[in-house]
Protein backbone atom coordinates (compact mmCIF):
# COMPACT_ATOMS: atom_id res chain seq x y z
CA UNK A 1 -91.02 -32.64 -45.38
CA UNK A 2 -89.54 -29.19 -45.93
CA UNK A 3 -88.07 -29.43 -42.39
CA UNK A 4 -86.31 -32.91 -42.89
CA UNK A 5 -85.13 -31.99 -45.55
CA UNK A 6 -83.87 -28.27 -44.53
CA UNK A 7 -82.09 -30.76 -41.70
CA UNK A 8 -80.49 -32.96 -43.99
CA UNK A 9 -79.05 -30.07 -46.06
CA UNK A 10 -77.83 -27.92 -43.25
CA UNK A 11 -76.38 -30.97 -41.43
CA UNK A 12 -74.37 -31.91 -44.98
CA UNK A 13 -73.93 -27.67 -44.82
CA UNK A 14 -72.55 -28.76 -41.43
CA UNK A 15 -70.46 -31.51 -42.57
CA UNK A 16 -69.01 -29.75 -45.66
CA UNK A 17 -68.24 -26.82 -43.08
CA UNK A 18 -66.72 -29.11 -40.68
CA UNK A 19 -64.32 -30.95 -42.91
CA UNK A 20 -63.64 -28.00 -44.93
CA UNK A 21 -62.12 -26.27 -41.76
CA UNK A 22 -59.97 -29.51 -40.78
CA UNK A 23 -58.91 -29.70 -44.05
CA UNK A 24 -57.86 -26.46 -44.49
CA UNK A 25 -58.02 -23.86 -41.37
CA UNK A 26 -57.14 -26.90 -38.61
CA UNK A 27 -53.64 -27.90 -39.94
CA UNK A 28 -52.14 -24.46 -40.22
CA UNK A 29 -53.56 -23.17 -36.65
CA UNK A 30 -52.34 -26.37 -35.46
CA UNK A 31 -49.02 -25.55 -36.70
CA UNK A 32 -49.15 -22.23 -35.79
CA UNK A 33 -50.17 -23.40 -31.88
CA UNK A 34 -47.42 -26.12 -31.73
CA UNK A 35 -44.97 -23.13 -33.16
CA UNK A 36 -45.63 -20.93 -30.29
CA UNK A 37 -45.47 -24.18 -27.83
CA UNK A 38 -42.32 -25.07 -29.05
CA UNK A 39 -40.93 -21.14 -29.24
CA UNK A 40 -42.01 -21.25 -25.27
CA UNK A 41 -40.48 -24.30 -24.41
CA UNK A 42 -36.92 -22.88 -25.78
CA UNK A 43 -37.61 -20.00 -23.78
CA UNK A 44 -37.86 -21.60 -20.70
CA UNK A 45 -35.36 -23.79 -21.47
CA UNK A 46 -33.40 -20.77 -22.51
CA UNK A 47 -34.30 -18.64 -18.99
CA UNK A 48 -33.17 -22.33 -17.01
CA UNK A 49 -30.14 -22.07 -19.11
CA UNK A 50 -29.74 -18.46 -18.58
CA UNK A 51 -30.30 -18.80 -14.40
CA UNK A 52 -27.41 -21.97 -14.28
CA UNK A 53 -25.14 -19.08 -16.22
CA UNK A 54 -25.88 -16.07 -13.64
CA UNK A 55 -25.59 -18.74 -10.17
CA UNK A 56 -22.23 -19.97 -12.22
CA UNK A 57 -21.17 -16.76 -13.27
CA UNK A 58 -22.29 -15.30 -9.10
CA UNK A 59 -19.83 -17.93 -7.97
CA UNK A 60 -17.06 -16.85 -10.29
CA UNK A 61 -17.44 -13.53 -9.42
CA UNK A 62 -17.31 -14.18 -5.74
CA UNK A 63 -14.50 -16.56 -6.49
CA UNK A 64 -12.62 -13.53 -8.18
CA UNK A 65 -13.47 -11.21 -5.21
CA UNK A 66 -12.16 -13.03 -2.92
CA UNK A 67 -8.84 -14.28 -4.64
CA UNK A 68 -8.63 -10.22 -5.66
CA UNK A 69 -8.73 -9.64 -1.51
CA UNK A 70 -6.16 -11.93 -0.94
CA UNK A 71 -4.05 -10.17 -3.25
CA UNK A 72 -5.06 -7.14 -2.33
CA UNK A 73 -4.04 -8.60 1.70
CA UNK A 74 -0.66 -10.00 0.77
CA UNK A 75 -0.08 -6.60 -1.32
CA UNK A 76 -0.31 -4.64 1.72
CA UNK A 77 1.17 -6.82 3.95
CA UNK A 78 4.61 -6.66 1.48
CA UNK A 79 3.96 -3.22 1.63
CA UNK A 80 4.08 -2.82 4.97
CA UNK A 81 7.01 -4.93 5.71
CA UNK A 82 8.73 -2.93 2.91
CA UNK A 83 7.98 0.40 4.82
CA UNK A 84 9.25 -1.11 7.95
CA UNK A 85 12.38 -2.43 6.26
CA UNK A 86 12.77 0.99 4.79
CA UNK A 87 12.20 2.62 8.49
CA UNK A 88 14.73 -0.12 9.52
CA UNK A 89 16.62 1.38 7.38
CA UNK A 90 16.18 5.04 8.05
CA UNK A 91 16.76 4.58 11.51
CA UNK A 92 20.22 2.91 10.83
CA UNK A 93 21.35 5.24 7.99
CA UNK A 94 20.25 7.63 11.30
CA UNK A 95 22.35 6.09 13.84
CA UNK A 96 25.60 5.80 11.30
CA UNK A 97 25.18 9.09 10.38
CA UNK A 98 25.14 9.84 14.20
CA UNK A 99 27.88 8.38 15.41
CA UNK A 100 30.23 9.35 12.54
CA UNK A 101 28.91 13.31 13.31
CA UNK A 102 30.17 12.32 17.13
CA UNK A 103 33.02 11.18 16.08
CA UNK A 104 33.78 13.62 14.04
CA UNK A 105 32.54 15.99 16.91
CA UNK A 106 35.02 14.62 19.40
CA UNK A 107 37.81 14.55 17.15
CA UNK A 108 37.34 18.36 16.91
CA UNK A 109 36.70 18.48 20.20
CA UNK A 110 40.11 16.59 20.73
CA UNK A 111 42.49 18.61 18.51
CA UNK A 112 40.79 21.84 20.20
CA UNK A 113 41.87 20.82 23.72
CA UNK A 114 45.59 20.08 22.17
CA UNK A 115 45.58 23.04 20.28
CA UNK A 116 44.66 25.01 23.84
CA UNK A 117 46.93 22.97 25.54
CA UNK A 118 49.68 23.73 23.25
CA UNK A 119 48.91 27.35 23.62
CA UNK A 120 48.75 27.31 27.18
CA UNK A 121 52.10 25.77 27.58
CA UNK A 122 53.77 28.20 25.02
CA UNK A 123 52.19 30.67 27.33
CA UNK A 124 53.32 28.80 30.56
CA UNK A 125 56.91 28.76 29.06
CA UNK A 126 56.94 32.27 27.77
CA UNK A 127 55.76 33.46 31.59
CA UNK A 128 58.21 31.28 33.02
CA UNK A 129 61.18 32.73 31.49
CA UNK A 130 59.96 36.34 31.85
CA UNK A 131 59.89 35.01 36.00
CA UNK A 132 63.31 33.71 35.50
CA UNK A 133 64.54 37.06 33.78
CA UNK A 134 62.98 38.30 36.80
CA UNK A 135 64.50 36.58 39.11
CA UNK A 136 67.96 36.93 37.59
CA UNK A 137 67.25 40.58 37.18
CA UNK A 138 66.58 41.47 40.59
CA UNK A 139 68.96 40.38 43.67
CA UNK A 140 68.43 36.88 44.80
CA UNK A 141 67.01 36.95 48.35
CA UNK A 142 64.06 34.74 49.93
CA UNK A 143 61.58 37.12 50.05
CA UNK A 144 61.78 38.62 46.86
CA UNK A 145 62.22 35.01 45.40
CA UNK A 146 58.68 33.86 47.28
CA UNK A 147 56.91 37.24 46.35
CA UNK A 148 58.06 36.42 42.59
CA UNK A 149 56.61 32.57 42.89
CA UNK A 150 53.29 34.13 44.14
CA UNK A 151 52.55 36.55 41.44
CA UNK A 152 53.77 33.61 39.12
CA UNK A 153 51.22 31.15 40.64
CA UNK A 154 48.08 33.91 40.34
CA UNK A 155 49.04 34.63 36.72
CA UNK A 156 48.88 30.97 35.99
């Protein structure tokens, strides 16, 4: 009878046991457990979240690459017309500059040759009276008169 009994009381052992822990450890492990599920779920739902964000935020940035290229393109391309209008520019500033030097160049030029040719025909007048003073001074005859001509025409 000893065993029975010894059965009995360690199954109502087991019982008290039993209902003590679901009374008392169960509910807070439980709450504990679905705690930590629910912290996980946010976290994944946070990391889905999070993954949407960095493929959005990929995009964007490409997005903002590529408009930042384009700008970058048409910036250079202004550029470069602006250096050729400025070469444009240059070379026509240049040319101006060129022709008004010529100009001036030849107009130089021009009052040099009158200035010579003035000189030359004060020279040409002052020889031909010193021939005609020599020709007055000396007796007129042909030969003297052609040999006078002649040395006129070499000093000319």
């Amino acid at each position: 009878m000893d065993i029975n009994m010894t059965l009995i009381g360690q199954s109502i052992a087991m019982i008290v046991f039993v209902w003590f822990c679901m009374k008392f450890i169960w509910p807070p492990l439980l709450a504990a457990l679905e705690e930590r599920q629910q912290q996980i779920e946010e976290g994944l739902t946070a990391a889905d979240k999070g993954k949407e964000l960095l493929v959005k935020a990929a995009i964007e940035a490409d997005e903002i690459v590529g408009e930042a290229r384009k700008q970058a393109t048409s910036i250079l391309d202004s550029a470069n017309v602006r250096a050729n209008e400025i070469v444009a520019d240059g070379k026509l500033d240049g040319a101006k500059e060129r022709e008004r030097q010529l100009s001036a160049a030849k107009a130089e030029i021009e009052q040099e040759a009158n200035r010579a040719r003035e000189e030359l025909r004060g020279q040409v007048s002052a020889i031909a009276i010193m021939s005609a003073e020599k020709i007055l001074n000396r007796e007129i005859d042909n030969k003297a008169h052609d040999d006078i001509l002649g040395k006129l025409a070499q000093e000319l």
